[in-house]
C-alpha atoms as a PDB file:
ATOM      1  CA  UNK A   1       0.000   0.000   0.000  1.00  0.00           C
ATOM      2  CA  UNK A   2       3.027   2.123   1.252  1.00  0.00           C
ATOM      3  CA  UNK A   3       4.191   1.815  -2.550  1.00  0.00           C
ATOM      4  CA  UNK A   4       1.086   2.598  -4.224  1.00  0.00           C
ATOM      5  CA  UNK A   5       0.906   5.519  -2.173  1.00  0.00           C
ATOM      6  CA  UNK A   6       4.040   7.222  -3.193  1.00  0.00           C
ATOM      7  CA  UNK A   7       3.460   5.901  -6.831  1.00  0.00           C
ATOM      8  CA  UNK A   8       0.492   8.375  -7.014  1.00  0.00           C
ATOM      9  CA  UNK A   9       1.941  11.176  -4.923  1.00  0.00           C
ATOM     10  CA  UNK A  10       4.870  11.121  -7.785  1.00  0.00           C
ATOM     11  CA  UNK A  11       2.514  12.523 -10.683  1.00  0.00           C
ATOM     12  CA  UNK A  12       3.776  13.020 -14.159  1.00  0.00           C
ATOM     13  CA  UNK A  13       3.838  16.879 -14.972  1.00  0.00           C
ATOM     14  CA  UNK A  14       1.005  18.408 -15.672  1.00  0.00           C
ATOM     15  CA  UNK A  15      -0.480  19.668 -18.998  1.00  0.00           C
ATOM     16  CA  UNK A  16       0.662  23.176 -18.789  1.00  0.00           C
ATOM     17  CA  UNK A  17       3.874  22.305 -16.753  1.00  0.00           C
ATOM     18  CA  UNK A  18       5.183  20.111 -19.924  1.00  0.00           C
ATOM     19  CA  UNK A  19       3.794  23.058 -22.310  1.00  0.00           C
ATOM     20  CA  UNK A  20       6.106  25.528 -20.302  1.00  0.00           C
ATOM     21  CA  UNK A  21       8.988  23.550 -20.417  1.00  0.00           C
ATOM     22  CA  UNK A  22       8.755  22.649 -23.995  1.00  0.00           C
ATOM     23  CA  UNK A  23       8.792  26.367 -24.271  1.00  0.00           C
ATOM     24  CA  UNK A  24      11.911  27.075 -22.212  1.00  0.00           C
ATOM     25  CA  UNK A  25      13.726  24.534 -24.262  1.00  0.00           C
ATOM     26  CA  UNK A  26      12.810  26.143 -27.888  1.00  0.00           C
ATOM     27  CA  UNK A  27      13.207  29.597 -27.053  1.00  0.00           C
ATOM     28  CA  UNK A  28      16.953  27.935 -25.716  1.00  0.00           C
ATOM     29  CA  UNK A  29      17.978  27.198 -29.015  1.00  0.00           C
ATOM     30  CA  UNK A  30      15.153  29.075 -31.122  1.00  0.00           C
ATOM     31  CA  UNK A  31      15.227  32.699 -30.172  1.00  0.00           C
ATOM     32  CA  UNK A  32      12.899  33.421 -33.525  1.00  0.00           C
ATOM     33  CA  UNK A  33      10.770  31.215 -32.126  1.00  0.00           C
ATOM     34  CA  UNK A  34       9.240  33.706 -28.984  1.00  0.00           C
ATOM     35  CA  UNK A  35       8.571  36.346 -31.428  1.00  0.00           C
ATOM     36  CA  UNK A  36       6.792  34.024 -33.744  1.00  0.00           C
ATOM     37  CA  UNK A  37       4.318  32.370 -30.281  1.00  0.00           C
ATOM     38  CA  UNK A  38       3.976  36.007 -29.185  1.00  0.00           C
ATOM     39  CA  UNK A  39       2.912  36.757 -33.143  1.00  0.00           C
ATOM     40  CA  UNK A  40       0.596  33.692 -32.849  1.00  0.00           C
ATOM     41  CA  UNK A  41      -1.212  34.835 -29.446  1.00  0.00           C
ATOM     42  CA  UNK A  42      -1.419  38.335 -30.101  1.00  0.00           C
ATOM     43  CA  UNK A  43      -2.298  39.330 -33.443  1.00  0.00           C
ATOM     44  CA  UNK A  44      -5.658  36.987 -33.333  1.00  0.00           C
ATOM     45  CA  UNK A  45      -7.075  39.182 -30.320  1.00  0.00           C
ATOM     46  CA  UNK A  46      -6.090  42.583 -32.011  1.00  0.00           C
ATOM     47  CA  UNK A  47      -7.886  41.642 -34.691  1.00  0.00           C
ATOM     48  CA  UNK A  48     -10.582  40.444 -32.582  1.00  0.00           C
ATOM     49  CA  UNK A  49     -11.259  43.792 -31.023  1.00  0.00           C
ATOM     50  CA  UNK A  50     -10.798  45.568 -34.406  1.00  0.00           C
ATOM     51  CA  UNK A  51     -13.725  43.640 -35.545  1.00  0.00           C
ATOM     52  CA  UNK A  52     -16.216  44.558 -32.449  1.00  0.00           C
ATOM     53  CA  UNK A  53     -15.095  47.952 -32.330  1.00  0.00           C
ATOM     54  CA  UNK A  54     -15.635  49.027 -35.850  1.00  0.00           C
ATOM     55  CA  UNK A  55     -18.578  46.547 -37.028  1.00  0.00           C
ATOM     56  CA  UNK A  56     -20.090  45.395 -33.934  1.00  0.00           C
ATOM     57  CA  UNK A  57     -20.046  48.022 -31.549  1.00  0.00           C
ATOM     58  CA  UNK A  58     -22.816  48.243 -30.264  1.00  0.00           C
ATOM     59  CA  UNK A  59     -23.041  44.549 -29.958  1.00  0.00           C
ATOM     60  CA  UNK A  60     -22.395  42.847 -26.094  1.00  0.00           C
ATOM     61  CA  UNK A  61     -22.738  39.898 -27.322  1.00  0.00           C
ATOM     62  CA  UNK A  62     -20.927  40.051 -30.145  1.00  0.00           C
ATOM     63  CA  UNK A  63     -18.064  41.431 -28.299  1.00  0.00           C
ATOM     64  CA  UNK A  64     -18.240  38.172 -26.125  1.00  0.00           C
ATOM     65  CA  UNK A  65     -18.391  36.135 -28.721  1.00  0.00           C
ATOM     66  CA  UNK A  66     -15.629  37.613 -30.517  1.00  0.00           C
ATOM     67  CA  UNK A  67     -13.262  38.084 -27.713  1.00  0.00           C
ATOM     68  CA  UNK A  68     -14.112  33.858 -26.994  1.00  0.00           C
ATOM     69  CA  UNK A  69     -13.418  33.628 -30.849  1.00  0.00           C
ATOM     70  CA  UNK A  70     -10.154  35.108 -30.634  1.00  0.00           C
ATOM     71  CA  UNK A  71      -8.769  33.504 -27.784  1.00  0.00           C
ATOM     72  CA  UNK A  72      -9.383  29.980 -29.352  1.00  0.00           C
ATOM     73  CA  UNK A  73      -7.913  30.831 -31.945  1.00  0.00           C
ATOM     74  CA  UNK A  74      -4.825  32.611 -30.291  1.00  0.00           C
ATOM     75  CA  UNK A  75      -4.433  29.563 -28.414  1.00  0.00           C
ATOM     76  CA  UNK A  76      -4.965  27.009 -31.663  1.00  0.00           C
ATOM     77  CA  UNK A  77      -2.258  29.184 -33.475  1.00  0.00           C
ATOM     78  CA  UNK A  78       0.097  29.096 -30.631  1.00  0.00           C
ATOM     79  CA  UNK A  79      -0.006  25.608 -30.170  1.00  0.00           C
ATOM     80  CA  UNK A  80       0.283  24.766 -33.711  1.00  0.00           C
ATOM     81  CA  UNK A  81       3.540  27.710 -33.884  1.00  0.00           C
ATOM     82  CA  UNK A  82       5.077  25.849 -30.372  1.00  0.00           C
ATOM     83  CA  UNK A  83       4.745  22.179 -32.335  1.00  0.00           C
ATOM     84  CA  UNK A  84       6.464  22.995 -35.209  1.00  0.00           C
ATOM     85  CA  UNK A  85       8.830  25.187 -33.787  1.00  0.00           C
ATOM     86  CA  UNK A  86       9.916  22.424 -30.652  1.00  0.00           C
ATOM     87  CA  UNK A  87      10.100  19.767 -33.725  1.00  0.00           C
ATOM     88  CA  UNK A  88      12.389  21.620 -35.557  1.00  0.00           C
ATOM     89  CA  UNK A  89      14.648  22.367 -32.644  1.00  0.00           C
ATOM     90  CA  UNK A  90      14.129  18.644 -31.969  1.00  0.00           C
ATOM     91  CA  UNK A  91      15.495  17.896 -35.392  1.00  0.00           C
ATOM     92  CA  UNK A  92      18.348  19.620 -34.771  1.00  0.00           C
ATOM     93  CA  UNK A  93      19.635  18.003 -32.266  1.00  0.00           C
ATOM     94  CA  UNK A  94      19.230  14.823 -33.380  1.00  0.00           C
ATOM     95  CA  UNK A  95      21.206  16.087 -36.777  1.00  0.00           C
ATOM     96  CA  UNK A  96      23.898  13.708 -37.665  1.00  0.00           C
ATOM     97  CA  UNK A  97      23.411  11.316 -34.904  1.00  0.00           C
ATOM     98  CA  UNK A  98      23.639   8.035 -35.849  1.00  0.00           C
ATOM     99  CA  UNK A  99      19.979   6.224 -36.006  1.00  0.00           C
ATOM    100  CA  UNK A 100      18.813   9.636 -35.791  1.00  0.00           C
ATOM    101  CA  UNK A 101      16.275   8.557 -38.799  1.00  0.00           C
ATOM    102  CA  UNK A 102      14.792   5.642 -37.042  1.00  0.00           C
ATOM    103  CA  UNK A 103      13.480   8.190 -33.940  1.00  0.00           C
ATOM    104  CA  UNK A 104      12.155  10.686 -36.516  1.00  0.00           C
ATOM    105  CA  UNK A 105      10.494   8.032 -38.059  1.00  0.00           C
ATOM    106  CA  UNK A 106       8.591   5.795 -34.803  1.00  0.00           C
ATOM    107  CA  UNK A 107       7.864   9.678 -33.726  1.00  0.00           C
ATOM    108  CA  UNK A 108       6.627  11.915 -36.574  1.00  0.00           C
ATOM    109  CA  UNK A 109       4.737   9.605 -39.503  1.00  0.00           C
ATOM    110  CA  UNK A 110       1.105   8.596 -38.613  1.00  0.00           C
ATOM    111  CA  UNK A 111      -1.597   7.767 -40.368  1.00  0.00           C
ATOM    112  CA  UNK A 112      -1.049   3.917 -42.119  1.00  0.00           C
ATOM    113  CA  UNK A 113       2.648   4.282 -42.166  1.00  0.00           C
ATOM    114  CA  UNK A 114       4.210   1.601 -40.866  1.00  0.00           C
ATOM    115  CA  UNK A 115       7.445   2.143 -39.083  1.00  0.00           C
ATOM    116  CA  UNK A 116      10.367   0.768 -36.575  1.00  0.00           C
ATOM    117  CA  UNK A 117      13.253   2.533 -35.126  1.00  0.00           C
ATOM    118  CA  UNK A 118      14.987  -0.373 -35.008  1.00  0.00           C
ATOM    119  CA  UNK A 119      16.997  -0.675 -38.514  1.00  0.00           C
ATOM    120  CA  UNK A 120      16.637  -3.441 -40.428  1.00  0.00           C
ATOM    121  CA  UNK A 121      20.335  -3.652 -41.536  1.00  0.00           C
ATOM    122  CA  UNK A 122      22.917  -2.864 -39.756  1.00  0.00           C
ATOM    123  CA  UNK A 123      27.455  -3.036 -40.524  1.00  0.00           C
ATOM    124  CA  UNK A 124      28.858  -3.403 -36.860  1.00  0.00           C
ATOM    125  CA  UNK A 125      32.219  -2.633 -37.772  1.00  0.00           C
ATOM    126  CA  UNK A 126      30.899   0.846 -39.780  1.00  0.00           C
ATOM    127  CA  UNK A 127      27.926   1.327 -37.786  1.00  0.00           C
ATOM    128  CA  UNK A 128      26.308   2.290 -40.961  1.00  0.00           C
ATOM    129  CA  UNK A 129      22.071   1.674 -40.756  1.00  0.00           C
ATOM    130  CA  UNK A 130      19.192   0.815 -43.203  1.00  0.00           C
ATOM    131  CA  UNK A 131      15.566   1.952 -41.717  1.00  0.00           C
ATOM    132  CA  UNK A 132      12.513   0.896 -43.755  1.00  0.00           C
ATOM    133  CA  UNK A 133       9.015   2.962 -43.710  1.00  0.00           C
ATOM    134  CA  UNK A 134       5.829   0.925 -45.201  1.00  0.00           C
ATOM    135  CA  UNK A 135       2.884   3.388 -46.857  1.00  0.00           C
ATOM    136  CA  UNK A 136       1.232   3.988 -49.349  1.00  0.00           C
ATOM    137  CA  UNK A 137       4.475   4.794 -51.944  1.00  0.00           C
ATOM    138  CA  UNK A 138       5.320   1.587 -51.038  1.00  0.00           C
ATOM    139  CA  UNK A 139       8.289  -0.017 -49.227  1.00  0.00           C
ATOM    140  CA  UNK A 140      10.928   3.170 -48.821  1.00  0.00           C
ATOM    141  CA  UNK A 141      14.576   2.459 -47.467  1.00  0.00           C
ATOM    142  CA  UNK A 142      16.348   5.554 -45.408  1.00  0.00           C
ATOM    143  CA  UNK A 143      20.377   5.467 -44.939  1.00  0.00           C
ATOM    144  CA  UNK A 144      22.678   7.694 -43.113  1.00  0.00           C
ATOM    145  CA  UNK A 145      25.441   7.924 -45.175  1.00  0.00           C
ATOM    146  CA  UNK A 146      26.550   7.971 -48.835  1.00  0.00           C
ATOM    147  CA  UNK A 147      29.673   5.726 -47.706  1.00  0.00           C
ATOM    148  CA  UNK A 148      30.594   2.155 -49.553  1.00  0.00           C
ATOM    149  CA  UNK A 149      29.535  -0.012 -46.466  1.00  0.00           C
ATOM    150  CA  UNK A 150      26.045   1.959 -46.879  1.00  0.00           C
ATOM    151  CA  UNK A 151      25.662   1.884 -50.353  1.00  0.00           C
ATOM    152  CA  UNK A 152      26.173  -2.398 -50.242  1.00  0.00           C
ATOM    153  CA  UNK A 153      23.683  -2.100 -46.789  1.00  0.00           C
ATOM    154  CA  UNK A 154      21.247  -0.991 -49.069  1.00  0.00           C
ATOM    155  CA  UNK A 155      21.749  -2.724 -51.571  1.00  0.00           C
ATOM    156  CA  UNK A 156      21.561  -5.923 -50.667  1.00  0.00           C
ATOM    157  CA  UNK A 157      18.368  -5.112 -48.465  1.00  0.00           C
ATOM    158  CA  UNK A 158      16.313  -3.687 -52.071  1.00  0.00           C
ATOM    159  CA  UNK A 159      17.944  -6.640 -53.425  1.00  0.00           C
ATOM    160  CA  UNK A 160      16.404  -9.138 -51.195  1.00  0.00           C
ATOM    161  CA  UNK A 161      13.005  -6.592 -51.349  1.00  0.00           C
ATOM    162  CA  UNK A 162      12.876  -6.991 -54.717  1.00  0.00           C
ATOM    163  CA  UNK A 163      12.825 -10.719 -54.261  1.00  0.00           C
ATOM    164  CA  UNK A 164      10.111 -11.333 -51.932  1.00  0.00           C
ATOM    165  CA  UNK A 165       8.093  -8.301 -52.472  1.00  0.00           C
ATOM    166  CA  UNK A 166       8.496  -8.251 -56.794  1.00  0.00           C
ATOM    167  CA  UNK A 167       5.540  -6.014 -57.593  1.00  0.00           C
ATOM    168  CA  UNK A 168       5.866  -3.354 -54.455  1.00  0.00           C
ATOM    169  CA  UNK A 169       7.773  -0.252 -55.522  1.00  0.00           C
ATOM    170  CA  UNK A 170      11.136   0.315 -53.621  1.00  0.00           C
ATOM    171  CA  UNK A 171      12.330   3.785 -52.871  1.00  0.00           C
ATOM    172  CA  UNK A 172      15.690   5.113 -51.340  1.00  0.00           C
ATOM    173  CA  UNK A 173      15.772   8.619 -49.132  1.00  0.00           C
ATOM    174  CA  UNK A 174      19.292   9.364 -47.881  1.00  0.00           C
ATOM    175  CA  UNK A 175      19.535  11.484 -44.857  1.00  0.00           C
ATOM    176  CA  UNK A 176      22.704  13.509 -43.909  1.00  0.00           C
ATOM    177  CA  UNK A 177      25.672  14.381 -45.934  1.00  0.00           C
ATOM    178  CA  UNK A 178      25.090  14.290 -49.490  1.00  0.00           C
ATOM    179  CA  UNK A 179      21.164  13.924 -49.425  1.00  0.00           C
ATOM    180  CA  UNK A 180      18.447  15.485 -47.042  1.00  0.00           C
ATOM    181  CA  UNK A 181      18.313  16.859 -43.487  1.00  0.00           C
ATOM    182  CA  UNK A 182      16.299  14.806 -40.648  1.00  0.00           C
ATOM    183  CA  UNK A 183      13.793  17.721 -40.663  1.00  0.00           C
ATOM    184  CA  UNK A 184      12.838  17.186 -44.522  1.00  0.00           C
ATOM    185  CA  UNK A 185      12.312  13.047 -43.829  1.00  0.00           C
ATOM    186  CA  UNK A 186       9.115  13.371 -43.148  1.00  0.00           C
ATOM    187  CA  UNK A 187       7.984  16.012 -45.982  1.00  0.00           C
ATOM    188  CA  UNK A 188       9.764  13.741 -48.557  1.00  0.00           C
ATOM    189  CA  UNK A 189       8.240  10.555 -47.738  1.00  0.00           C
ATOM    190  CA  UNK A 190       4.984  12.235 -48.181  1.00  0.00           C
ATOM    191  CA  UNK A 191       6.212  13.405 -51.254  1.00  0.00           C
ATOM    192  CA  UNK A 192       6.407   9.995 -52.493  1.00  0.00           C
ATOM    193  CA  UNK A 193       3.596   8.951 -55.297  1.00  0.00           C
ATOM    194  CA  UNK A 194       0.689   7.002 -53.773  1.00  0.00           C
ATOM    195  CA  UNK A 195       0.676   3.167 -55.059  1.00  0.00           C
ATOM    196  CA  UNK A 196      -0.387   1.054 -51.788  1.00  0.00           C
ATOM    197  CA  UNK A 197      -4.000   0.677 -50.032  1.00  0.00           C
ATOM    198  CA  UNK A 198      -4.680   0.460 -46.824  1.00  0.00           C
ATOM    199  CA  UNK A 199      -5.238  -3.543 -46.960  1.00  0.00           C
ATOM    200  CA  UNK A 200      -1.924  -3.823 -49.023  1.00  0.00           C
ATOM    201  CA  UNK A 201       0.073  -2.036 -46.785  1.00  0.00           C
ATOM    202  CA  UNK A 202      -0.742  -4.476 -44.167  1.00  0.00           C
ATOM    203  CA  UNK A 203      -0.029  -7.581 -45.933  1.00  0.00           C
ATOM    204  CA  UNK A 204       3.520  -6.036 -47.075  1.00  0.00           C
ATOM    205  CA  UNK A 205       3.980  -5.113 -43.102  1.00  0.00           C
ATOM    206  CA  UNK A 206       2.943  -8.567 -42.039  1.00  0.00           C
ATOM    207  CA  UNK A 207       5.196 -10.939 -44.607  1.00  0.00           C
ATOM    208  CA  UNK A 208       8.134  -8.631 -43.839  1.00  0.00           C
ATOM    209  CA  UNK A 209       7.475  -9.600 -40.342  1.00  0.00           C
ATOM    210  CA  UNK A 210       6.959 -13.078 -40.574  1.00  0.00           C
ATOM    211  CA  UNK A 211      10.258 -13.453 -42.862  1.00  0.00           C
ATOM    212  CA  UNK A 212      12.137 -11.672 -40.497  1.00  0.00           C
ATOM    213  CA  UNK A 213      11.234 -13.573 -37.375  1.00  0.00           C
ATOM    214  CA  UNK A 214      11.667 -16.646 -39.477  1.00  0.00           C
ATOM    215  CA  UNK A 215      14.890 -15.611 -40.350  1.00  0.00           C
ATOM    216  CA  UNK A 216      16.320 -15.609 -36.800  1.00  0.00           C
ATOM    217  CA  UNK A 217      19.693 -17.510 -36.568  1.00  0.00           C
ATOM    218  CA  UNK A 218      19.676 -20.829 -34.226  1.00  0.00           C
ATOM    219  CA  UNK A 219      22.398 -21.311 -32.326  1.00  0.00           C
ATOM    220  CA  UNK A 220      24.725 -24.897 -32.735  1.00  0.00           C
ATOM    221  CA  UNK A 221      23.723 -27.881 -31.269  1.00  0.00           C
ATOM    222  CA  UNK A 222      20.258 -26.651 -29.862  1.00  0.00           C
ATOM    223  CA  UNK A 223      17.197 -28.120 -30.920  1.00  0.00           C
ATOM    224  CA  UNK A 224      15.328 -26.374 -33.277  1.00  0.00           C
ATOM    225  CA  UNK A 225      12.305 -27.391 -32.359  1.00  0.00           C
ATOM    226  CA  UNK A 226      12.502 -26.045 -28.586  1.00  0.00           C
ATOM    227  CA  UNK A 227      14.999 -22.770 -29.472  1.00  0.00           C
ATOM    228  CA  UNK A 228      13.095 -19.588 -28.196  1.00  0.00           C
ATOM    229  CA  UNK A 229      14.449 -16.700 -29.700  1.00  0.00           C
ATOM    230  CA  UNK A 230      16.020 -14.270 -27.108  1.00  0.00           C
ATOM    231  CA  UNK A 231      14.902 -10.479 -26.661  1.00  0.00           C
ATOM    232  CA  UNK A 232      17.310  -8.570 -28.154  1.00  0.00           C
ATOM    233  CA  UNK A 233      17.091 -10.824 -31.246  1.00  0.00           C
ATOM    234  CA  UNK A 234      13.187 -10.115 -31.150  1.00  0.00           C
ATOM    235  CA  UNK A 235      13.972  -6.126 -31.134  1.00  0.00           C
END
């Protein structure tokens, strides 16, 4: 009881506590970024009172109205301004990190996308990555660098695409040096033309899965009938 007591008493922040620091940590490293919340808050209410005091006047409760109309809308704006803003410091950070691409992508695409920040090829000795993304364009492949041990990463992972999936289309986005930055991933997988449904998407998803988890080594001299894949072989 003693535990579930303290469990509660140690709340997660709340709503506006997390909006406040989300804002201390963009205006950090954004400075354009006050002017532009500030922008979004005030210029909806000056146009608000504009409105009543030139066209409705003599209006109380259009004044009410209006002044409830504006602050939505202040607030909407500022939200929206704080999101894209706080993403695009977030980006920035992340910028040249390795598996930077796989958090952008588990984080950012919704909608049917279907997406892992766990890569799906990997070079140990490079620590070069491939990431895959499943929508509607289709399978699409995302690497880190333009280097050789990248270049045969992908590769051979369209190669053995090509083989399972033959009629799927297979796209390439390179992120970093020589191609696009984090912050564009997302805008340039949407970019992509449309060729999936939402019922193909899922069956591409689902025989990736099942070939991957098939395709598990087992170790020597252990049954294969009672092996259990372990954990980190599962992630």
């Amino acid at each position: 009881m003693a535990n579930t007591s303290s469990a509660q008493t140690q709340k997660q922040p709340g709503r506006i506590r997390q909006i406040i620091d989300i804002v201390k940590m963009t205006a950090k490293y954004d400075k354009l970024a006050i002017v532009l919340m500030i922008a979004a808050v005030v210029l909806p209410i000056v146009a608000g009172v504009l409105l009543v005091v030139f066209v409705y006047n003599n209006n109380w409760v259009m004044w009410i109205l209006m002044m409830l109309l504006s602050l939505l809308v202040a607030l909407l704006l500022f939200m929206m301004t704080l999101n894209r803003r706080a993403e695009r410091v977030a980006y920035s950070q992340l910028e040249g990190q390795k598996g930077a691409s796989g958090a952008v992508l588990s984080s950012s695409l919704r909608g049917q996308w279907k997406t892992s920040d766990t890569p799906v090829a990997m070079n140990p000795r490079t620590q070069d990555v491939v990431f895959r993304a499943i929508g509607k364009p289709g399978v699409v492949l995302i690497t880190e660098s333009d280097s050789a041990a990248s270049k045969k990463l992908l590769a051979d992972e369209r190669r053995k695409l090509q083989r399972i999936l033959p009629n799927v289309p297979i796209h390439h986005i390179l992120v970093g040096q020589g191609g696009i930055k984090l912050g564009q991933l997302r805008r340039e997988l949407k970019k992509l033309p449309k060729k999936l449904n939402k019922a193909e998407i899922l069956a591409v998803d689902k025989r990736l899965a099942s070939l991957q988890q098939s395709s598990l080594p087992i170790p020597k001299g252990i049954d294969p009938n009672r092996v259990r894949p372990s954990r980190s072989q599962m992630r």
